[in-house]
C-alpha atoms as a PDB file:
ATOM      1  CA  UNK A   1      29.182 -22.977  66.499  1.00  0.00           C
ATOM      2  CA  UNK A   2      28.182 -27.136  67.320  1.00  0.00           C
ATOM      3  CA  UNK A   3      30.754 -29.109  65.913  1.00  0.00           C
ATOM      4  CA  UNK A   4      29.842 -32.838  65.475  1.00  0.00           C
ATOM      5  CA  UNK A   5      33.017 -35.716  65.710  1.00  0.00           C
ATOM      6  CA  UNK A   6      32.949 -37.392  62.383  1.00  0.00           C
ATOM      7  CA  UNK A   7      32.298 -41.296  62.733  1.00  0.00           C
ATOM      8  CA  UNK A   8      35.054 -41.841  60.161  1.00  0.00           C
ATOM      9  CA  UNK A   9      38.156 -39.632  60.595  1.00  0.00           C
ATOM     10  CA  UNK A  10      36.792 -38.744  64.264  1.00  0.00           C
ATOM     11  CA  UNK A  11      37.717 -34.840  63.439  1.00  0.00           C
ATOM     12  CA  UNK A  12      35.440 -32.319  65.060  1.00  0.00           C
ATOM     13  CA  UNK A  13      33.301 -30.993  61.607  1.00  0.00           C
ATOM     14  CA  UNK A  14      30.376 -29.515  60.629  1.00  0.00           C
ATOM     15  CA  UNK A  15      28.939 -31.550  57.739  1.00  0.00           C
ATOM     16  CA  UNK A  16      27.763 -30.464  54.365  1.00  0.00           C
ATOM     17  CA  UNK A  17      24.641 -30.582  53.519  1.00  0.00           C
ATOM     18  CA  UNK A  18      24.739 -33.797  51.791  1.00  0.00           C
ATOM     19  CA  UNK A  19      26.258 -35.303  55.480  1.00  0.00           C
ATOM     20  CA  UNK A  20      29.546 -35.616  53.642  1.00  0.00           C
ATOM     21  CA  UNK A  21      32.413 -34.778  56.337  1.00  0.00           C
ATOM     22  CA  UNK A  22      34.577 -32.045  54.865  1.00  0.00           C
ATOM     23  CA  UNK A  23      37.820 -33.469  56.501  1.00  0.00           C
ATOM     24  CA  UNK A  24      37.553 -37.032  54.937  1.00  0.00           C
ATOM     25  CA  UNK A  25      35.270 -37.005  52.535  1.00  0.00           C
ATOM     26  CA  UNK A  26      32.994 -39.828  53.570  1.00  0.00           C
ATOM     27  CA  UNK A  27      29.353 -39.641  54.537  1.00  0.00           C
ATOM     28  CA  UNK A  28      28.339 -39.474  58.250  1.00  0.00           C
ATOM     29  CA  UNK A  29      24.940 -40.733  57.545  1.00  0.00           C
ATOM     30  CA  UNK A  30      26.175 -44.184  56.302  1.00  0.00           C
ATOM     31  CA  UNK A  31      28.407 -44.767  59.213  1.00  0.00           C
ATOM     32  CA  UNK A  32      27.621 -48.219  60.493  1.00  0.00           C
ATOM     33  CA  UNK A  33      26.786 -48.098  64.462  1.00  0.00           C
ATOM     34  CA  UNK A  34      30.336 -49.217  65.748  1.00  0.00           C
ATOM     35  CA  UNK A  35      32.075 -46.369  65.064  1.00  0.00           C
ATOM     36  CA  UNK A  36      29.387 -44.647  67.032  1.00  0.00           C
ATOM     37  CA  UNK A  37      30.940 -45.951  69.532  1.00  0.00           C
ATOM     38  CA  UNK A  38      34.274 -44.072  69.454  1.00  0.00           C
ATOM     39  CA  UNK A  39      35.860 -40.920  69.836  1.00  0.00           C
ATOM     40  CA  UNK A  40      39.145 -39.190  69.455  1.00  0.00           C
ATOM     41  CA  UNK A  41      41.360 -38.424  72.639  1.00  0.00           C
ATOM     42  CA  UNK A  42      44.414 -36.684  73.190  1.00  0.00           C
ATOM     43  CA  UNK A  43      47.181 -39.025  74.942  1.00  0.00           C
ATOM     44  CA  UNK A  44      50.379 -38.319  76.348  1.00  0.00           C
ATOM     45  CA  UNK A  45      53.579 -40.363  76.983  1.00  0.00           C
ATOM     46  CA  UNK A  46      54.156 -39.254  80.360  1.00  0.00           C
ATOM     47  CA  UNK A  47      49.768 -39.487  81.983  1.00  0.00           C
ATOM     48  CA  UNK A  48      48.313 -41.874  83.566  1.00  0.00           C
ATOM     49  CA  UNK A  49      45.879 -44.170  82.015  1.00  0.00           C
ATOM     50  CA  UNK A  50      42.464 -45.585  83.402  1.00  0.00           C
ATOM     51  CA  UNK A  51      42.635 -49.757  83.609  1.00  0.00           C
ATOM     52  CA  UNK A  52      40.126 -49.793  80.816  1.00  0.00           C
ATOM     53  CA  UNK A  53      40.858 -50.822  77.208  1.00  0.00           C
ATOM     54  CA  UNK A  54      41.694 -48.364  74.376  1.00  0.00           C
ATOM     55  CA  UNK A  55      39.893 -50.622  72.168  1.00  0.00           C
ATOM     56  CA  UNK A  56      36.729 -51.792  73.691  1.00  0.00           C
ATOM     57  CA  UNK A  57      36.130 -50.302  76.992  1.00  0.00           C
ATOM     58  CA  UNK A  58      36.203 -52.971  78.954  1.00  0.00           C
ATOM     59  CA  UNK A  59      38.433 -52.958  82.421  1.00  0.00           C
ATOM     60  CA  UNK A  60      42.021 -54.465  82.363  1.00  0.00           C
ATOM     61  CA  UNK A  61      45.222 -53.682  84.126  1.00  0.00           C
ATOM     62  CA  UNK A  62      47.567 -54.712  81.357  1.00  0.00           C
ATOM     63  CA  UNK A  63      49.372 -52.195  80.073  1.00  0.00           C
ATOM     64  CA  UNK A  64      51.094 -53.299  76.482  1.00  0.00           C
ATOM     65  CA  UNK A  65      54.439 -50.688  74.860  1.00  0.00           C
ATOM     66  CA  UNK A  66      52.817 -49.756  71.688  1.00  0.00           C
ATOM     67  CA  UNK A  67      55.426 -48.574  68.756  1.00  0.00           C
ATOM     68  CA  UNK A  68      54.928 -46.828  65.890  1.00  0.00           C
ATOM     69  CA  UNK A  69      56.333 -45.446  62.907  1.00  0.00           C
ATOM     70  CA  UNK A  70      55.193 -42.174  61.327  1.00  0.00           C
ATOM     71  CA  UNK A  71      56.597 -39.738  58.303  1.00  0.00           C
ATOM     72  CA  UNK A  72      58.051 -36.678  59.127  1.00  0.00           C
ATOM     73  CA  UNK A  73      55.562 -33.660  58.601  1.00  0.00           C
ATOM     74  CA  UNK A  74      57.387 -32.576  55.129  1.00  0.00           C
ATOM     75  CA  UNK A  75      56.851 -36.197  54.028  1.00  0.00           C
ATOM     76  CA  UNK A  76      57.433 -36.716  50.008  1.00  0.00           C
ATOM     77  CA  UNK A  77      58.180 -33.231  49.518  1.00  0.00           C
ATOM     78  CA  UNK A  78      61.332 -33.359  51.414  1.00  0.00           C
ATOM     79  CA  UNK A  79      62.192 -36.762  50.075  1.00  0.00           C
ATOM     80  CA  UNK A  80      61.185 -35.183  46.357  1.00  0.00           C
ATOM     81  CA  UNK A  81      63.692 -32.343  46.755  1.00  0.00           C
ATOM     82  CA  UNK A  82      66.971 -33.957  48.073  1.00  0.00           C
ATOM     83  CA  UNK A  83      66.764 -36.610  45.363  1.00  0.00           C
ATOM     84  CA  UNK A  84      66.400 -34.230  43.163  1.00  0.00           C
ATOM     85  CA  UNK A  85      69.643 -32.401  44.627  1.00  0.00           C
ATOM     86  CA  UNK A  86      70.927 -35.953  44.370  1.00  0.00           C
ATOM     87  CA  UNK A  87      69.929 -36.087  40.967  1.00  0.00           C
ATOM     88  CA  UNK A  88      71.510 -32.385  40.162  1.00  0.00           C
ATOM     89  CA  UNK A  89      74.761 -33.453  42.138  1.00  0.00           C
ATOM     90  CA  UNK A  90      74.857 -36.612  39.756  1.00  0.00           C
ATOM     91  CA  UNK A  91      75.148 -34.778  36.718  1.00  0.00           C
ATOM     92  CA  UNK A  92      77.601 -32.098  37.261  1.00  0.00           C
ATOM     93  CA  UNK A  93      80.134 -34.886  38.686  1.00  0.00           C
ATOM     94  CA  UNK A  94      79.299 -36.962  35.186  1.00  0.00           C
ATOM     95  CA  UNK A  95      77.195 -39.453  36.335  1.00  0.00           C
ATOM     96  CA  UNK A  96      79.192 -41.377  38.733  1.00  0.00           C
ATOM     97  CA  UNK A  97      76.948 -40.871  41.758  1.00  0.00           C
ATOM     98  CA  UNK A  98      74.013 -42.538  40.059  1.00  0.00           C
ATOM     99  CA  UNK A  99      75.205 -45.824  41.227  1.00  0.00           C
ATOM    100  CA  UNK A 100      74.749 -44.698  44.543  1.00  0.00           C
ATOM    101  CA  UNK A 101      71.079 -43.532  43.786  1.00  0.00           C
ATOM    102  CA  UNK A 102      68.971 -46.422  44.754  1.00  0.00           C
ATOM    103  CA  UNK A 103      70.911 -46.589  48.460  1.00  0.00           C
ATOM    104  CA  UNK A 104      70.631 -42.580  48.947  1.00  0.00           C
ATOM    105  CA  UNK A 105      66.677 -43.003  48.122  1.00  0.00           C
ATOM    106  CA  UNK A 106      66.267 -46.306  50.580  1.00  0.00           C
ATOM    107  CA  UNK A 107      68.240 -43.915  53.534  1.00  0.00           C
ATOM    108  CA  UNK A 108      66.113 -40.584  52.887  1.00  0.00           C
ATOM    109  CA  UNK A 109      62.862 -42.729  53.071  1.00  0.00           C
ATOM    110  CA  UNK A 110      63.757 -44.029  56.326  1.00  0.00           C
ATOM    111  CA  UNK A 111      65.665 -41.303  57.419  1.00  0.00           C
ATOM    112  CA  UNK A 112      62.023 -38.915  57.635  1.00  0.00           C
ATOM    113  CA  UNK A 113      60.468 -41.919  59.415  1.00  0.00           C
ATOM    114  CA  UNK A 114      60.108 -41.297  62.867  1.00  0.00           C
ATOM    115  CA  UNK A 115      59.431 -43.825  65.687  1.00  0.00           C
ATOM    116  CA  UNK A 116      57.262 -43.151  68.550  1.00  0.00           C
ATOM    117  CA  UNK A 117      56.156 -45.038  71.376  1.00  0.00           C
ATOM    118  CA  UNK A 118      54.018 -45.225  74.621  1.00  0.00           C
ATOM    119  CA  UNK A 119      52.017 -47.529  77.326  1.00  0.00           C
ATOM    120  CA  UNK A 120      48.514 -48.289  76.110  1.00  0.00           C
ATOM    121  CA  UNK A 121      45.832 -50.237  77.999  1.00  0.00           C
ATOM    122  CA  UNK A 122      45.143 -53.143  75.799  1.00  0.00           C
ATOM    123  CA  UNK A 123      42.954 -56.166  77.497  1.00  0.00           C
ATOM    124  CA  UNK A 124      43.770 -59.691  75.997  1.00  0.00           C
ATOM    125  CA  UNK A 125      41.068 -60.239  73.412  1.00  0.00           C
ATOM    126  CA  UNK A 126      42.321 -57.096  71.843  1.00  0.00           C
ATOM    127  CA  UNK A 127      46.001 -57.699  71.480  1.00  0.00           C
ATOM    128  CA  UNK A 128      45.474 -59.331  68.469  1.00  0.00           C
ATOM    129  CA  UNK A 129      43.638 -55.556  66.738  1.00  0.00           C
ATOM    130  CA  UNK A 130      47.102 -53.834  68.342  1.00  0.00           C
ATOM    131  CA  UNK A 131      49.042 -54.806  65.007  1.00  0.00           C
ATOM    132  CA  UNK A 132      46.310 -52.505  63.215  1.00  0.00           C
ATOM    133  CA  UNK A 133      45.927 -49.469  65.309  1.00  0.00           C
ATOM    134  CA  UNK A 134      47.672 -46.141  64.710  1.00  0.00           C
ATOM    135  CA  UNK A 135      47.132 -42.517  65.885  1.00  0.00           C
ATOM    136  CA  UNK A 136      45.078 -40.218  64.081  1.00  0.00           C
ATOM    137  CA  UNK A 137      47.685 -37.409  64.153  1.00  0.00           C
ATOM    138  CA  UNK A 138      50.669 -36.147  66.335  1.00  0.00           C
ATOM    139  CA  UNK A 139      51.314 -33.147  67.581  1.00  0.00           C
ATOM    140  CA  UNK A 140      54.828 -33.025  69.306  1.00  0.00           C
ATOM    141  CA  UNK A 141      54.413 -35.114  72.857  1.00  0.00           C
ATOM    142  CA  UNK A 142      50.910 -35.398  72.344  1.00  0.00           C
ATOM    143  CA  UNK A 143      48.745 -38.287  70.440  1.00  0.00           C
ATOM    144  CA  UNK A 144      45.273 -38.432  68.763  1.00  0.00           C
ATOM    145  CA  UNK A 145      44.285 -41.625  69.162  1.00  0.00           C
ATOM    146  CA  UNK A 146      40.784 -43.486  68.038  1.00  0.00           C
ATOM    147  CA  UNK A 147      39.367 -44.703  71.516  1.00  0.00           C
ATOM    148  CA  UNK A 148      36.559 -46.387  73.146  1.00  0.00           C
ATOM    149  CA  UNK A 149      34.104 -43.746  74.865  1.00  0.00           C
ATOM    150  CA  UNK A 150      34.429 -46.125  77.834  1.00  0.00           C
ATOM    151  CA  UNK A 151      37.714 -45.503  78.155  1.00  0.00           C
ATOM    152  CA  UNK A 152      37.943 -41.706  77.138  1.00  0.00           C
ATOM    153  CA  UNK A 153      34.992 -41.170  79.855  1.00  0.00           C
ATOM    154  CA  UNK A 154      37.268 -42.549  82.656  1.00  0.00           C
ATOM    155  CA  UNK A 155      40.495 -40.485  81.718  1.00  0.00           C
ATOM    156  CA  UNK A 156      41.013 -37.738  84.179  1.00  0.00           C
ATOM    157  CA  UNK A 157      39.601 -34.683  83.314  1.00  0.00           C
ATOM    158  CA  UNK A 158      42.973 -32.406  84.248  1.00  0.00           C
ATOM    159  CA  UNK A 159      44.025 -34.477  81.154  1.00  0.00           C
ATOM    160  CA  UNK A 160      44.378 -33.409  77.728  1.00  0.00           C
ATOM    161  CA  UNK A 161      41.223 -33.415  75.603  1.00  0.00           C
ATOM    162  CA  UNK A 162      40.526 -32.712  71.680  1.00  0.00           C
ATOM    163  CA  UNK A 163      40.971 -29.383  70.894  1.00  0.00           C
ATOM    164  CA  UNK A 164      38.712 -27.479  68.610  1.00  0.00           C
ATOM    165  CA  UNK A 165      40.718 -25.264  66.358  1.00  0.00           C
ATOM    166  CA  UNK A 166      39.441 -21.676  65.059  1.00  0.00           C
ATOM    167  CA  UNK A 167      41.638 -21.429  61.956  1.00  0.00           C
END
C-alpha cells in the first residue's frame, strides 16, 4: 500500500476519492504550495539536531528551549468524571462542598496539563513563528513535529522517523 503525507495534518493517508484526507478532513488538492514544503518528523529530547532550522530550512547554530503545554491523553473525559464525583460528593455532604467547586474545576484542568520541553533549531527570522508552533502528537519521549524537508533531510538517518501504523 502507497501512503501519501497529507499537506494539512501531515499524517501518512490514503485519500478518498474526492482528495479529502480521512484523518483531517480537509482536501489535499486545495493545499496551497507551502505546505508542500513540509513534512512530519519524529524528534527526541535526548538526539542530536542538524544546524538547520525547524521552520524554514535554512542553516543556523542557534539552538532555542522550546516549552509546551499539552492535555493529558484522557483529556475532558477525565476532567468530566471527577467533577462529576465532585458533584456526587457535594450532595451527599448537603451542599457544602459546592463552594469549593469552581477552585476543584480550575486545579483538575491544570492538573491533566502536562508540560514538555526540548532544544529546537530555530534561526533568528523565525523566532518570532516559535510562539505558534506545537507538535502534531506525542508519544511518550518522542515528538511529531511539522518540519522543513530541509531540515528533516539532514537529520541522521539512525534517527527516529514517522512510523506507518497497520491498525
Amino acid at each position: 500500500m502507497n501512503l501519501t503525507e497529507c499537506p494539512f495534518c501531515y499524517a501518512p493517508i490514503h485519500p478518498l476519492e474526492d482528495g479529502t484526507c480521512p484523518a483531517c478532513r480537509k482536501n489535499t488538492r486545495t493545499a496551497p504550495p507551502e505546505n508542500f514544503q513540509y513534512t512530519a518528523a519524529e524528534l527526541a529530547v535526548d538526539q542530536d539536531f542538524p544546524e538547520c532550522c525547524v521552520l524554514c530550512g535554512k542553516d543556523t547554530d542557534h539552538m532555542e528551549e522550546f516549552v509546551f503545554h499539552y492535555d493529558s491523553h484522557l483529556g475532558d473525559r477525565l476532567d468530566d468524571a471527577a467533577y462529576m464525583a465532585f458533584v456526587m460528593f457535594s450532595v451527599l455532604t448537603a451542599g457544602v462542598a459546592l463552594l469549593f467547586l469552581p477552585q476543584y474545576r480550575k486545579r483538575l484542568r491544570n492538573y491533566r496539563k502536562m508540560t514538555y520541553a526540548i532544544n529546537l533549531p530555530f534561526c533568528p527570522d523565525c523566532l518570532p513563528a516559535k510562539a505558534t508552533y506545537a507538535p502534531i502528537t506525542i508519544e511518550g519521549s518522542i515528538y511529531h513535529f511539522k518540519v522543513h524537508k530541509n531540515f528533516k533531510a539532514k537529520l541522521p538517518s539512525d534517527m527516529p522517523v514517522v512510523r506507518l501504523s497497520s491498525r
